[in-house]
N, C-alpha and C. Protein backbone atom coordinates (compact mmCIF):
# COMPACT_ATOMS: atom_id res chain seq x y z
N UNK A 1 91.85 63.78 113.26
CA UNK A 1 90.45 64.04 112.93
C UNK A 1 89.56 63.37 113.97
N UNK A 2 88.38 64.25 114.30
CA UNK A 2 87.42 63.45 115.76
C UNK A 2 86.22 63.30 114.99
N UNK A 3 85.86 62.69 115.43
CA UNK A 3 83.90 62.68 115.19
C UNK A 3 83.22 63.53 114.21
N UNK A 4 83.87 64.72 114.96
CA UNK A 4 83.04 65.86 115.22
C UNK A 4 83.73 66.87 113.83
N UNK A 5 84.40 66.14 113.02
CA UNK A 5 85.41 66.92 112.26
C UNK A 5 84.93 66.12 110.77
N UNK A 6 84.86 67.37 109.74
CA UNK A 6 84.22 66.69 108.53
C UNK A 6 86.12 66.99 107.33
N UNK A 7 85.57 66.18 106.39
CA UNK A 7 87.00 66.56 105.12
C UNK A 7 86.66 67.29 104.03
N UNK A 8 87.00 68.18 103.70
CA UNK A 8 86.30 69.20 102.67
C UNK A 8 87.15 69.58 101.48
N UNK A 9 87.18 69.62 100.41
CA UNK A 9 88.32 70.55 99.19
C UNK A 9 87.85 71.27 98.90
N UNK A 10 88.78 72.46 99.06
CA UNK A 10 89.07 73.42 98.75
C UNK A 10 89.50 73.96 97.27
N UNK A 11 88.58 74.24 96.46
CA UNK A 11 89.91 74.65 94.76
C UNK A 11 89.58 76.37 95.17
N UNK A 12 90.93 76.62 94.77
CA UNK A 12 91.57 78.04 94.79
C UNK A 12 91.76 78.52 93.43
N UNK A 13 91.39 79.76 93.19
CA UNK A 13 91.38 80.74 92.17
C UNK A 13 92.06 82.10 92.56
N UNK A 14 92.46 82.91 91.28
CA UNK A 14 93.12 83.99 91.12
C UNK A 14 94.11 84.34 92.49
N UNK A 15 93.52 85.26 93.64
CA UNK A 15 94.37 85.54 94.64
C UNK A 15 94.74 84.60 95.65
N UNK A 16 93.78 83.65 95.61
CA UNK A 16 94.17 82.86 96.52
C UNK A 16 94.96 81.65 95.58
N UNK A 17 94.81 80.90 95.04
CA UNK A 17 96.18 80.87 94.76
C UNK A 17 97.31 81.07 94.62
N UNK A 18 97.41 82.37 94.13
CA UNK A 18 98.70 82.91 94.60
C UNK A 18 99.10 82.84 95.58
N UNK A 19 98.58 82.84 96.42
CA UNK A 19 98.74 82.88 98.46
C UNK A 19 99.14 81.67 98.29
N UNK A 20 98.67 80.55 97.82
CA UNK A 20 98.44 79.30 98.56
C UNK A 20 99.63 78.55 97.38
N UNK A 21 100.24 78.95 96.59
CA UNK A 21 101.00 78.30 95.30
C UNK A 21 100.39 76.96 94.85
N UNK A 22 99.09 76.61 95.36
CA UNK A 22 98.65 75.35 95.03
C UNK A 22 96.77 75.43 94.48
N UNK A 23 96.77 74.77 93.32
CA UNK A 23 95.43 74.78 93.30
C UNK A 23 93.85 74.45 94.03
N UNK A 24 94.21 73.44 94.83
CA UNK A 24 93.31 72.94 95.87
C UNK A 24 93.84 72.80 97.28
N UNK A 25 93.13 72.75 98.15
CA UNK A 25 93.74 72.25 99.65
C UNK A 25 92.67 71.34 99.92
N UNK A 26 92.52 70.09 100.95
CA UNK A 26 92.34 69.93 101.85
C UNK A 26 92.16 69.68 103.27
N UNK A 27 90.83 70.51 103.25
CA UNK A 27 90.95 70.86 105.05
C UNK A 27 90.22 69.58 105.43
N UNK A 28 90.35 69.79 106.94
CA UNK A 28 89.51 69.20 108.24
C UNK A 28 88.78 70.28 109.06
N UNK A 29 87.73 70.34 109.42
CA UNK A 29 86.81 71.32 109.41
C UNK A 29 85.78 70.61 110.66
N UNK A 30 85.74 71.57 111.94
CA UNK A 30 84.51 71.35 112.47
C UNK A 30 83.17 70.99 111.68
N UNK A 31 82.03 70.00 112.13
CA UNK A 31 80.95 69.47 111.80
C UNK A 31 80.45 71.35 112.17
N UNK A 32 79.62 71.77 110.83
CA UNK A 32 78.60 72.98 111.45
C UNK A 32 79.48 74.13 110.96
N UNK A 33 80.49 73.50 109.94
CA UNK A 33 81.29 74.98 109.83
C UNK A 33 80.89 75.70 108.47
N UNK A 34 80.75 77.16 108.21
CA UNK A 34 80.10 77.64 107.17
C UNK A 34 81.27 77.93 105.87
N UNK A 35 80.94 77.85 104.91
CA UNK A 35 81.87 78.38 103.43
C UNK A 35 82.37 79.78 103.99
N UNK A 36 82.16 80.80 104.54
CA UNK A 36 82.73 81.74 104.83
C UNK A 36 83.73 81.06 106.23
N UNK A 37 83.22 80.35 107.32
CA UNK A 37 83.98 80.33 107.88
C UNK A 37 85.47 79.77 107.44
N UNK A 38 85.27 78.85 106.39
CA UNK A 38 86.53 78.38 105.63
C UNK A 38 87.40 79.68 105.04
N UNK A 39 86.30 80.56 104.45
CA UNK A 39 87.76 81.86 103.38
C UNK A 39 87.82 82.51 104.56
N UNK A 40 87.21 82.92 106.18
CA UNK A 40 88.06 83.67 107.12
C UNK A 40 89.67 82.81 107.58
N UNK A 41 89.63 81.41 107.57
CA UNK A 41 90.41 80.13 108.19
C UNK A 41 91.54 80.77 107.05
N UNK A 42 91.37 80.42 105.87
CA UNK A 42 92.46 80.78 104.95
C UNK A 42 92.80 82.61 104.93
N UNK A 43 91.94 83.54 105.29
CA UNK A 43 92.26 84.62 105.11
C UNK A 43 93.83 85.29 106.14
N UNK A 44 93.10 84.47 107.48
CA UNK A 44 93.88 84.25 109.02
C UNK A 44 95.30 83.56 108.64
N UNK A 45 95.39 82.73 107.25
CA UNK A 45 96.79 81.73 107.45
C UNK A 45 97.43 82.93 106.34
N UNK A 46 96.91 83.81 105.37
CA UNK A 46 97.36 84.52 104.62
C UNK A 46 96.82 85.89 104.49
N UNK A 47 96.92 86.76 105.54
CA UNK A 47 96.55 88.02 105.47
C UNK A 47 96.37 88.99 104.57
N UNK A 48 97.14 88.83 103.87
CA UNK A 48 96.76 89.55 102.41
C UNK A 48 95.66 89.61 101.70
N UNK A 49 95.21 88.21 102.15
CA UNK A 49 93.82 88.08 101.31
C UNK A 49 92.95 88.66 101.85
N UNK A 50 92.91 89.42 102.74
CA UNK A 50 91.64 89.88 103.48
C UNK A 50 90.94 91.04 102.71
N UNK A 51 91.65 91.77 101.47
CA UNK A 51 91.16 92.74 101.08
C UNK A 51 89.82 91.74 99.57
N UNK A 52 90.01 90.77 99.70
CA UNK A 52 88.99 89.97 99.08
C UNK A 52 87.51 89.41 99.87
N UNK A 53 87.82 89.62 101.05
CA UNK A 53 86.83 89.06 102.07
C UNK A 53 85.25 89.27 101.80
N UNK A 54 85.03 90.75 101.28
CA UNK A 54 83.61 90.77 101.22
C UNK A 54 83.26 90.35 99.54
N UNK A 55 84.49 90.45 98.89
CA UNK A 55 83.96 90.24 97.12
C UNK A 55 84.01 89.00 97.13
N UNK A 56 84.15 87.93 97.70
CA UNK A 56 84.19 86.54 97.13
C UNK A 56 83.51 86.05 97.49
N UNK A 57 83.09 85.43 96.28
CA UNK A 57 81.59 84.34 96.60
C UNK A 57 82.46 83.23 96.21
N UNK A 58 81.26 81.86 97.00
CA UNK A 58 81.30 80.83 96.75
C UNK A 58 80.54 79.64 96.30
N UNK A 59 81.44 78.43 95.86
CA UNK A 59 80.45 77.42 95.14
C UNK A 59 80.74 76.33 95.88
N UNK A 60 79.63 75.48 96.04
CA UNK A 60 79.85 74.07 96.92
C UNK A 60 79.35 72.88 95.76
N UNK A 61 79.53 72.03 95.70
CA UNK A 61 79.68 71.15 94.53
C UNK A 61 78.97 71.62 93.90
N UNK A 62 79.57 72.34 92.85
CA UNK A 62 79.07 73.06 91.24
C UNK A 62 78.13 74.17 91.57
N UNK A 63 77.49 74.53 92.51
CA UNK A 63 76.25 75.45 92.54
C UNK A 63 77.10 76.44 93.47
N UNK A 64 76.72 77.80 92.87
CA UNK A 64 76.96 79.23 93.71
C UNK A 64 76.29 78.96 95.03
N UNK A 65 76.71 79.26 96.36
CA UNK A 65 75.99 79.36 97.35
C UNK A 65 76.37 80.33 98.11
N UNK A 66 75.34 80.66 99.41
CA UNK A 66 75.64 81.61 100.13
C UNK A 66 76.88 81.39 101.49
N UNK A 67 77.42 82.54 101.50
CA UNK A 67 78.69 82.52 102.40
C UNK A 67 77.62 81.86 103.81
N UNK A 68 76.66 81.72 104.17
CA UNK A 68 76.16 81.11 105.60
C UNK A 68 75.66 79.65 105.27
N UNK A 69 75.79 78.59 104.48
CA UNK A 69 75.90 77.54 103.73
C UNK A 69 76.86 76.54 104.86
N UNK A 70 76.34 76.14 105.15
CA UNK A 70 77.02 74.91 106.06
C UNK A 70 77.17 73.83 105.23
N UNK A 71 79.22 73.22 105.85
CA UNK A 71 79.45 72.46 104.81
C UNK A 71 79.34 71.04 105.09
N UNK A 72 79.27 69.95 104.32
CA UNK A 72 79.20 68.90 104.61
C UNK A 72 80.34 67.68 104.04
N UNK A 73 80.45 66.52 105.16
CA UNK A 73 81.73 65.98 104.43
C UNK A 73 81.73 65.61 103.19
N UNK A 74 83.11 66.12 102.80
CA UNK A 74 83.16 65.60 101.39
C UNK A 74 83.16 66.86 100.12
N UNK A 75 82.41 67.72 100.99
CA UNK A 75 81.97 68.90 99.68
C UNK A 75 83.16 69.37 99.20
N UNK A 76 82.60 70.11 98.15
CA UNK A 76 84.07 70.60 97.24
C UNK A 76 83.54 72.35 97.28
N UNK A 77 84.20 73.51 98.26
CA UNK A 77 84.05 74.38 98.29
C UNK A 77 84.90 75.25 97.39
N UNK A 78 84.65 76.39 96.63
CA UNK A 78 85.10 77.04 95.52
C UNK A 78 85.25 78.69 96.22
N UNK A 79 86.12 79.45 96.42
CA UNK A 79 86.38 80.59 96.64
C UNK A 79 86.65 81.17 95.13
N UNK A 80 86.05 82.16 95.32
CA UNK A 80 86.13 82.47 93.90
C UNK A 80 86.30 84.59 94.10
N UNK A 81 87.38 84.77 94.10
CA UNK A 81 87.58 86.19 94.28
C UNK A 81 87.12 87.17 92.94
N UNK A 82 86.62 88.17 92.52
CA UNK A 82 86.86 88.80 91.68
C UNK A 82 87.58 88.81 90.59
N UNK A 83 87.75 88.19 89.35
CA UNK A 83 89.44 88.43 88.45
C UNK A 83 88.99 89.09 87.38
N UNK A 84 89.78 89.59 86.93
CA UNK A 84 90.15 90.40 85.47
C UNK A 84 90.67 89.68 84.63
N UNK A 85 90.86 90.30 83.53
CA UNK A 85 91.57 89.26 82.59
C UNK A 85 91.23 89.95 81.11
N UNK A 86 91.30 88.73 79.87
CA UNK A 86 91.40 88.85 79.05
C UNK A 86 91.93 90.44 77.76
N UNK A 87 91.87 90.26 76.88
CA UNK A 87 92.53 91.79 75.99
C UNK A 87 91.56 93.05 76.18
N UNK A 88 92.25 93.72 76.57
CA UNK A 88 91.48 95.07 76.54
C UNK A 88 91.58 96.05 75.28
N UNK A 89 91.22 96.93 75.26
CA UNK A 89 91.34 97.92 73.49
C UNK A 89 92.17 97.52 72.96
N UNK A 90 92.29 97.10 71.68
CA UNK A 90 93.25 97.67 70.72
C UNK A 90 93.63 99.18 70.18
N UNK A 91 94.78 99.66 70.00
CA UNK A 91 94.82 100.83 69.51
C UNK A 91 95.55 100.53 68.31
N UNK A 92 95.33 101.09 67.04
CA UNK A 92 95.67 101.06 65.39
C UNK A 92 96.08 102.25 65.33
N UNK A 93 96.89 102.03 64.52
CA UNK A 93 97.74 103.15 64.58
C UNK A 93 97.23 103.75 62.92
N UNK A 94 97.97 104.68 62.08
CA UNK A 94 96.86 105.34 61.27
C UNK A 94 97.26 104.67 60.15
């Protein structure tokens, strides 16, 4: 790590976890680097994820922010892809 290099966590949700088999990472990150530039960094180590690239927003300690959000040391950045989930219709039978 130089100077010029900040420490950031990462918590991972739905697809990217899966990619990553782990709930959080942390990186080391150029000073000046943006929340998007972080989910292209992880998109590049796991290609798959790229079909998430334009749907995922992100959060920097607790607050939604914009993908051009420059990060600072220490922050806790949140990728947060699209998920589905919970029960869908029931069908009853007669």
């Amino acid at each position: 790590m130089t100077q010029s290099d900040i420490t950031i966590t990462v918590k991972l949700f739905a697809a990217y976890q899966e990619a990553y088999g782990v709930p959080e990472l942390t990186l080391q990150c150029a000073v000046g680097t943006t929340a998007s530039e972080v989910g292209d960094r992880l998109i590049a180590e796991h290609p798959t994820l790229a079909q998430w690239r334009d749907v995922t927003r992100f959060g920097i300690n607790l607050d939604f922010a914009e993908p051009n959000t420059v990060l600072n040391e220490g922050d806790e950045l949140v990728l947060i892809p699209p998920v589905s989930g919970g029960s869908g219709p029931t069908i009853e039978g007669p």
